[in-house]
PDB file of N, CA and C in Angstrom:
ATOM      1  N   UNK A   1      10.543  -4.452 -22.328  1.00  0.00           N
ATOM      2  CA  UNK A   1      10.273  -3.245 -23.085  1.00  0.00           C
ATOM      3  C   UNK A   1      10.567  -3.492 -24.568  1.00  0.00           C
ATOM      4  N   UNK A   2      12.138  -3.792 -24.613  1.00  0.00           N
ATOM      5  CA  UNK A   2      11.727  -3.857 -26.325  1.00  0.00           C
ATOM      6  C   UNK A   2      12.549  -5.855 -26.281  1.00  0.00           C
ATOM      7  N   UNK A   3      12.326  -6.513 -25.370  1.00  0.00           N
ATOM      8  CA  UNK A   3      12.429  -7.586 -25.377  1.00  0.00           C
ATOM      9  C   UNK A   3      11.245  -7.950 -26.074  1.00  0.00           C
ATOM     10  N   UNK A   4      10.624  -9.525 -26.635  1.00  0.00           N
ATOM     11  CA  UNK A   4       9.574  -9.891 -26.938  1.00  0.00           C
ATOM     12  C   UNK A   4       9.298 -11.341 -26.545  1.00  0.00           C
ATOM     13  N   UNK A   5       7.994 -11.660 -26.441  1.00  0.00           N
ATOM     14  CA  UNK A   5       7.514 -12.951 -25.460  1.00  0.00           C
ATOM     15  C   UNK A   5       7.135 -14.110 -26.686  1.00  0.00           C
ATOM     16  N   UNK A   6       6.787 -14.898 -26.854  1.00  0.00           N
ATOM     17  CA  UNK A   6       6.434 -15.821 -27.613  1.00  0.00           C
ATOM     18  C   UNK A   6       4.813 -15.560 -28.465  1.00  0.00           C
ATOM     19  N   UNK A   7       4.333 -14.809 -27.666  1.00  0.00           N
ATOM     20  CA  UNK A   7       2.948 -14.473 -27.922  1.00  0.00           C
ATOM     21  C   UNK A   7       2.890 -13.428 -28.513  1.00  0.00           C
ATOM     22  N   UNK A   8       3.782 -12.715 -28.629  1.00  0.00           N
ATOM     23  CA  UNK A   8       4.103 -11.199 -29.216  1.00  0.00           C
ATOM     24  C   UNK A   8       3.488 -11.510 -31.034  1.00  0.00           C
ATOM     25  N   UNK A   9       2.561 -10.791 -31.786  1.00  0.00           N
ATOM     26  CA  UNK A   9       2.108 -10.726 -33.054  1.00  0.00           C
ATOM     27  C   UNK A   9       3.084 -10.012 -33.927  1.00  0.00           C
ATOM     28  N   UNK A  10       3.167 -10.597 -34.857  1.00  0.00           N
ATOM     29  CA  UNK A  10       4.210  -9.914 -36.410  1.00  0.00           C
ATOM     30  C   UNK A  10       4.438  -8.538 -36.184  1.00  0.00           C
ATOM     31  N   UNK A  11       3.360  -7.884 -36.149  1.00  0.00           N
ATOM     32  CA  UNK A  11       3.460  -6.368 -36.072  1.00  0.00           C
ATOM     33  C   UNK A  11       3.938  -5.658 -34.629  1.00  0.00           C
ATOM     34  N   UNK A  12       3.801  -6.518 -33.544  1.00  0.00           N
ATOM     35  CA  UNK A  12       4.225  -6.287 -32.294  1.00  0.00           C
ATOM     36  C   UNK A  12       6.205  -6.441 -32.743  1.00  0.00           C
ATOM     37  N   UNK A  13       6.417  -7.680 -33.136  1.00  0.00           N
ATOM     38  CA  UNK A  13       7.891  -7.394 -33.311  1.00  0.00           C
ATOM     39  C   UNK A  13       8.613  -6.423 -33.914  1.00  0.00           C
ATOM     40  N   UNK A  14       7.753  -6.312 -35.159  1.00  0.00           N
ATOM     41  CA  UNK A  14       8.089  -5.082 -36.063  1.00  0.00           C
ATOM     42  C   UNK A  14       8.038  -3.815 -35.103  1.00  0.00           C
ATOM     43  N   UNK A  15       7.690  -3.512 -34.810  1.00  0.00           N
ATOM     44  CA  UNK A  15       7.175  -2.230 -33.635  1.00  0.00           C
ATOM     45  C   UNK A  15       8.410  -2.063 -32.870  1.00  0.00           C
ATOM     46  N   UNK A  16       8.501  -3.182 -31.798  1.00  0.00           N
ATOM     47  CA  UNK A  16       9.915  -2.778 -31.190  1.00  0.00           C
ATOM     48  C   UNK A  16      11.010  -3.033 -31.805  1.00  0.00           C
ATOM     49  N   UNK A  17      11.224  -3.857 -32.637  1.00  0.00           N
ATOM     50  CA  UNK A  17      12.780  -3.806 -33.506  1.00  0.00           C
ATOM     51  C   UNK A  17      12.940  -2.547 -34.050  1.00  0.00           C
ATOM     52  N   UNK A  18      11.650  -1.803 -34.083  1.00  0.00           N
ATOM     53  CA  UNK A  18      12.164   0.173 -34.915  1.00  0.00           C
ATOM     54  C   UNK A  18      11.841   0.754 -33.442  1.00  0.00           C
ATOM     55  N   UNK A  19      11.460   0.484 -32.891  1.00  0.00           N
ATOM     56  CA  UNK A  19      11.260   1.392 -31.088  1.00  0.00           C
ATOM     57  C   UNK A  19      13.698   1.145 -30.815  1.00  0.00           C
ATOM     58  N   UNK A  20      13.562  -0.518 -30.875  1.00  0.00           N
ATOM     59  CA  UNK A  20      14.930  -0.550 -30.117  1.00  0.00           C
ATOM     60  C   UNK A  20      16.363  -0.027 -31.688  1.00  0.00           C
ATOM     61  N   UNK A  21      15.836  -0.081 -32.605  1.00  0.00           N
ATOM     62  CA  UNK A  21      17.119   0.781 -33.870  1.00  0.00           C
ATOM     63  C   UNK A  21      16.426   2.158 -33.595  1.00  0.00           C
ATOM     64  N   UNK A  22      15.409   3.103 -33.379  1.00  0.00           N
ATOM     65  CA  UNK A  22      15.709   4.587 -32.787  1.00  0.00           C
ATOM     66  C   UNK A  22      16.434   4.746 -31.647  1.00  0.00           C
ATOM     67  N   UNK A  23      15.883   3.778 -30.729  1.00  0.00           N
ATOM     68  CA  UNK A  23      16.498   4.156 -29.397  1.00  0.00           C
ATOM     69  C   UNK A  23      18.256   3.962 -29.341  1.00  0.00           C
ATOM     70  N   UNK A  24      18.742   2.957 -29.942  1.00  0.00           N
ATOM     71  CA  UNK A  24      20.065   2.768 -30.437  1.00  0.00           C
ATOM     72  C   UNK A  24      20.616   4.185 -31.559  1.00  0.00           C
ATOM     73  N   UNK A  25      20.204   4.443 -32.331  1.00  0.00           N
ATOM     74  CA  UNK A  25      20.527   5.836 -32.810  1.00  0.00           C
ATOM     75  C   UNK A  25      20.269   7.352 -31.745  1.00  0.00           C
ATOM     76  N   UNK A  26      19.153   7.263 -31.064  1.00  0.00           N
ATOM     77  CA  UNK A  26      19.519   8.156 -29.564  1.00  0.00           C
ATOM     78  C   UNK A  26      20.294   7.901 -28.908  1.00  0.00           C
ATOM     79  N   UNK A  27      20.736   7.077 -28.400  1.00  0.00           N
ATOM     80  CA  UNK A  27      21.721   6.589 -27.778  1.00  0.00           C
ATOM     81  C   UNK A  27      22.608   5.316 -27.908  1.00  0.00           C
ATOM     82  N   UNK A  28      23.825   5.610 -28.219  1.00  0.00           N
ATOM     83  CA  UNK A  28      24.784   4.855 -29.542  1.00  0.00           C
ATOM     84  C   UNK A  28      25.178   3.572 -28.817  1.00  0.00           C
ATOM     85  N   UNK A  29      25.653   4.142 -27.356  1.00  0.00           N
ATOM     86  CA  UNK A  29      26.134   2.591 -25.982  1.00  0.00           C
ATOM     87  C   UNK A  29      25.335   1.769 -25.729  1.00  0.00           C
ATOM     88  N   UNK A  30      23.971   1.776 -26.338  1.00  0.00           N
ATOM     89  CA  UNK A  30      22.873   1.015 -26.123  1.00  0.00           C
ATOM     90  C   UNK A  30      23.288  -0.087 -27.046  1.00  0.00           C
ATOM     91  N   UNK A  31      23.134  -1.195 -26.214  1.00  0.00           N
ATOM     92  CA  UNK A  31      23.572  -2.560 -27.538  1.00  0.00           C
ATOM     93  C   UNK A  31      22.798  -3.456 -27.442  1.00  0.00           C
ATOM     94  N   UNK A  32      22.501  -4.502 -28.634  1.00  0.00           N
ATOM     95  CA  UNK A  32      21.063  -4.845 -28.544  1.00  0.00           C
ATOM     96  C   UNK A  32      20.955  -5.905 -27.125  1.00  0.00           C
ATOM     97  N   UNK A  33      22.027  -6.109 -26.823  1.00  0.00           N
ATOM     98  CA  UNK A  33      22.106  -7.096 -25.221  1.00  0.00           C
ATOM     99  C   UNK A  33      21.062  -6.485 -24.315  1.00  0.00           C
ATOM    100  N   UNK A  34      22.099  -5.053 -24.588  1.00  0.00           N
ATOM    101  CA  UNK A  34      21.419  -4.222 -23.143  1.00  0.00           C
ATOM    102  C   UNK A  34      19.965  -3.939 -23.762  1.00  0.00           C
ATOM    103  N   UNK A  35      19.540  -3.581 -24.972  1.00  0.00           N
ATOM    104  CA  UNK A  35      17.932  -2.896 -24.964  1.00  0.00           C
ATOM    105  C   UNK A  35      17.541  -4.319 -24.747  1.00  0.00           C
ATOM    106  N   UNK A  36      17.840  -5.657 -25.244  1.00  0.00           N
ATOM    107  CA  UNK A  36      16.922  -6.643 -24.505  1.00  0.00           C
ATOM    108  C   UNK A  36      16.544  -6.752 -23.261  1.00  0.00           C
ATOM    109  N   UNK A  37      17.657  -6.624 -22.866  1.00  0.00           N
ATOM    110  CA  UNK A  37      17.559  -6.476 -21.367  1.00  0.00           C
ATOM    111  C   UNK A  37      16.380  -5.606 -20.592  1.00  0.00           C
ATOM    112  N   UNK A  38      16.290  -4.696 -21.221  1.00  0.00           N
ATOM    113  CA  UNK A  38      15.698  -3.382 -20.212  1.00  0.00           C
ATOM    114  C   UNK A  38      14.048  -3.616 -20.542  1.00  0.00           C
ATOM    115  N   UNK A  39      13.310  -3.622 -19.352  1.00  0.00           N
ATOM    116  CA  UNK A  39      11.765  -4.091 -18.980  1.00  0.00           C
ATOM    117  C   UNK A  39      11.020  -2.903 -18.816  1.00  0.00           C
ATOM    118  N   UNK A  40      11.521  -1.449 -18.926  1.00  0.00           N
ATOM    119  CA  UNK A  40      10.667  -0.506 -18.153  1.00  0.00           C
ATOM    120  C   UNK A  40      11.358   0.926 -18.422  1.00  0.00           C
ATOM    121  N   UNK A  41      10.576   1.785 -18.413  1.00  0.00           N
ATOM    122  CA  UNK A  41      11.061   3.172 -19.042  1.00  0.00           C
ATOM    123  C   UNK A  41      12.335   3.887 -17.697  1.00  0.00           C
ATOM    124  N   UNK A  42      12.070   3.322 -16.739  1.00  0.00           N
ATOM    125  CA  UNK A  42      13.035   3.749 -15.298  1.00  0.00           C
ATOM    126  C   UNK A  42      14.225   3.143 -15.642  1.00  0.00           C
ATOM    127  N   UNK A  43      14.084   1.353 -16.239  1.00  0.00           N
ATOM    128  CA  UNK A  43      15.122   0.483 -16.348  1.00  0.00           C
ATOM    129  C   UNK A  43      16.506   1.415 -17.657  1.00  0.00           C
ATOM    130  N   UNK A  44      15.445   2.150 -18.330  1.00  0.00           N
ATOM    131  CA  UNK A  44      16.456   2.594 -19.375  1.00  0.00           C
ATOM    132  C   UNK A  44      16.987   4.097 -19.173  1.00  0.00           C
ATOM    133  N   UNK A  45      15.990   5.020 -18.354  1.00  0.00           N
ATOM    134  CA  UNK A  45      16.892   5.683 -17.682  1.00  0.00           C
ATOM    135  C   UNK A  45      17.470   6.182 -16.935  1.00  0.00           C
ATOM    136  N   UNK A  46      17.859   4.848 -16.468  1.00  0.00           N
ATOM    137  CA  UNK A  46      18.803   4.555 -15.310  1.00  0.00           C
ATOM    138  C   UNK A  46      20.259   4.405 -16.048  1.00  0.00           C
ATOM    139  N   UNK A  47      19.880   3.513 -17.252  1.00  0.00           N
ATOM    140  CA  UNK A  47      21.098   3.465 -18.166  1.00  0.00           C
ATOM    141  C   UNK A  47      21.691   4.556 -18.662  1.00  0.00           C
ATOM    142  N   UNK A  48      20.936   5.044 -19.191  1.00  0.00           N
ATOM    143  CA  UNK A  48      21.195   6.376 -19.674  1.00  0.00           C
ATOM    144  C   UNK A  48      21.559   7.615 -18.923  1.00  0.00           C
ATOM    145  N   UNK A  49      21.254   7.145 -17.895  1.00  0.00           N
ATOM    146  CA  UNK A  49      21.647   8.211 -16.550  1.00  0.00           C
ATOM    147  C   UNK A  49      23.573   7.713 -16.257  1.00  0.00           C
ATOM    148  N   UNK A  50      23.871   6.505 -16.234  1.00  0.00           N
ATOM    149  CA  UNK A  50      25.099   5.324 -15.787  1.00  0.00           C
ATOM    150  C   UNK A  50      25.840   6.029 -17.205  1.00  0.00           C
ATOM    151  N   UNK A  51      25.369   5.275 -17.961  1.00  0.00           N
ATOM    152  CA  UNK A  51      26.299   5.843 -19.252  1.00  0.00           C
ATOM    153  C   UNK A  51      26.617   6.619 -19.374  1.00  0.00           C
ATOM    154  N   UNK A  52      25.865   7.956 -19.635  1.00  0.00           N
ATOM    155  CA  UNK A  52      25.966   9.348 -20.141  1.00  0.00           C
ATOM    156  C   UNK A  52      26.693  10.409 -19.278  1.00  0.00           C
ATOM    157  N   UNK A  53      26.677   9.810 -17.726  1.00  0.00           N
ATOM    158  CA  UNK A  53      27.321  10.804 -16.646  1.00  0.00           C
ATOM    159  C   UNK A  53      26.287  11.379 -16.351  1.00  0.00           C
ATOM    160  N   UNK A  54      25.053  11.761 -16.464  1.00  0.00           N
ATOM    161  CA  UNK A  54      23.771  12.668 -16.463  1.00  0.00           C
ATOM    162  C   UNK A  54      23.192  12.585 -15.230  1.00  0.00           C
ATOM    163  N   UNK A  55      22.723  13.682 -14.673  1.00  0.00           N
ATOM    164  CA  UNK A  55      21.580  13.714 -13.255  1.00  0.00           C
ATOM    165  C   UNK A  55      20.254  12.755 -13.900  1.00  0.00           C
ATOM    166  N   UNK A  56      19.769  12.038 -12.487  1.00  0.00           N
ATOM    167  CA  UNK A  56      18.393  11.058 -13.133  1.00  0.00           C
ATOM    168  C   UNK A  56      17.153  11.820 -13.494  1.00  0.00           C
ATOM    169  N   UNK A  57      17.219  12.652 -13.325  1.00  0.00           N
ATOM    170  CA  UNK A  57      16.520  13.591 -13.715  1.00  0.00           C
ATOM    171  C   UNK A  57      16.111  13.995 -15.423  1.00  0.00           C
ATOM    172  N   UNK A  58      17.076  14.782 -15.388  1.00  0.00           N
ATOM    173  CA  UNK A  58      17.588  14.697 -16.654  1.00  0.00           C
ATOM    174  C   UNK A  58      17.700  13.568 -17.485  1.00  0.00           C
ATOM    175  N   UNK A  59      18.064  12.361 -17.349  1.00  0.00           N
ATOM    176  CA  UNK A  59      17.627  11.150 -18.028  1.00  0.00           C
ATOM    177  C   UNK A  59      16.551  10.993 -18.002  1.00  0.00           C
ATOM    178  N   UNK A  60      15.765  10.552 -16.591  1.00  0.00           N
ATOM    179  CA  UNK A  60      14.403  10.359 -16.890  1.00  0.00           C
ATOM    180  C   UNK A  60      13.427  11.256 -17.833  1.00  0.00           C
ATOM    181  N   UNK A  61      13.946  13.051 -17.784  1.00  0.00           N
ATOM    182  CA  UNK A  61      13.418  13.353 -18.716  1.00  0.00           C
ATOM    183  C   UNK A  61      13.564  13.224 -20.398  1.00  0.00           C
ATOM    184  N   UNK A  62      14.597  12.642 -20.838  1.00  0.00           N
ATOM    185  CA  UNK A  62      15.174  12.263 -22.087  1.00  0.00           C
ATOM    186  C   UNK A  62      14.214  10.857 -22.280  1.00  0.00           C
ATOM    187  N   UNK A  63      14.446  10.559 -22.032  1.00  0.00           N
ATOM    188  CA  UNK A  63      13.678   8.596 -22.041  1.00  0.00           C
ATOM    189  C   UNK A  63      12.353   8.776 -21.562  1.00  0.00           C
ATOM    190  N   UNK A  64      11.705   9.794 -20.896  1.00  0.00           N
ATOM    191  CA  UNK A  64      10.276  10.196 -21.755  1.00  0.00           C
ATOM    192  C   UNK A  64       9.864  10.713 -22.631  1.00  0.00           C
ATOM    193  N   UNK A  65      10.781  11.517 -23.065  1.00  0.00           N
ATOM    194  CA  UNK A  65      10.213  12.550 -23.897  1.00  0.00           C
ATOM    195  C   UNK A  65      10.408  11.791 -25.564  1.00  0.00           C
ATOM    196  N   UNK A  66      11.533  10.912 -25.186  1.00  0.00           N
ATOM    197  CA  UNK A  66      11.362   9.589 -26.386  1.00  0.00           C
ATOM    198  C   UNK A  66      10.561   8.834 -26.516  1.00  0.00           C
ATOM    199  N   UNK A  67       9.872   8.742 -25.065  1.00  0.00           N
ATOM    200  CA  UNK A  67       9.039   7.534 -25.675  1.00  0.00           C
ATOM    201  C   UNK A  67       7.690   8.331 -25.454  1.00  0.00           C
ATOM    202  N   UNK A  68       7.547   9.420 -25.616  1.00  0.00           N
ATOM    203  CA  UNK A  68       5.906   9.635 -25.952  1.00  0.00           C
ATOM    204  C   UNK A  68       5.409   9.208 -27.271  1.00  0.00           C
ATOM    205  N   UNK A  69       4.290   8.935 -27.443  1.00  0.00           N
ATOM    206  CA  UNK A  69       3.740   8.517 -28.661  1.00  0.00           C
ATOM    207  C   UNK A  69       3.908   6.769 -28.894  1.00  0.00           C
ATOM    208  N   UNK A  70       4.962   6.074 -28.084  1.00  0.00           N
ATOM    209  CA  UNK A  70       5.238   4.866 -28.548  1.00  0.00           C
ATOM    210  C   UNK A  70       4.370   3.892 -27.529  1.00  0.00           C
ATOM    211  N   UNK A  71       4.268   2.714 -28.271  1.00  0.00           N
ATOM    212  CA  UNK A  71       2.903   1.899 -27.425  1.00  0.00           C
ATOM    213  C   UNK A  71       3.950   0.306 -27.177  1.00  0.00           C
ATOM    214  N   UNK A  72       4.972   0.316 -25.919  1.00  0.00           N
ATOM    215  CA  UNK A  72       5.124  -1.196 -26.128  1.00  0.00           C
ATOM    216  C   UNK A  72       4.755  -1.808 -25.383  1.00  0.00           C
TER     217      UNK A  72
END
């Protein structure tokens, strides 16, 4: 998700390095280990569900409603 592959274009990096510093200002426990880590909009809120104490629900709806509009 906001990891990047070798094939990834200039503007593709640029893209998620400001996708993963918003998502780190939404959510502060996010560290760049862990947003490397995470492959998939479930993968992050699941985290965000673990971290926060939150029903998955409720996460899952937070970590969509962030990522509408974003293309990674």
């Amino acid at each position: 998700m906001f990891g990047f592959t070798g094939a990834d274009s200039a503007e593709t990096v640029v893209r998620k390095r400001g996708y993963m510093a918003d998502a780190q200002a939404r959510w502060p426990f996010l560290t760049h280990f862990d947003a490397s880590t995470i492959k998939n909009e479930r993968q992050l809120a699941t985290m965000v569900k673990e971290r926060c104490s939150r029903p998955q629900e409720d996460a899952e709806a937070d970590v969509h409603e962030w990522m509408e509009g974003k293309a990674f």
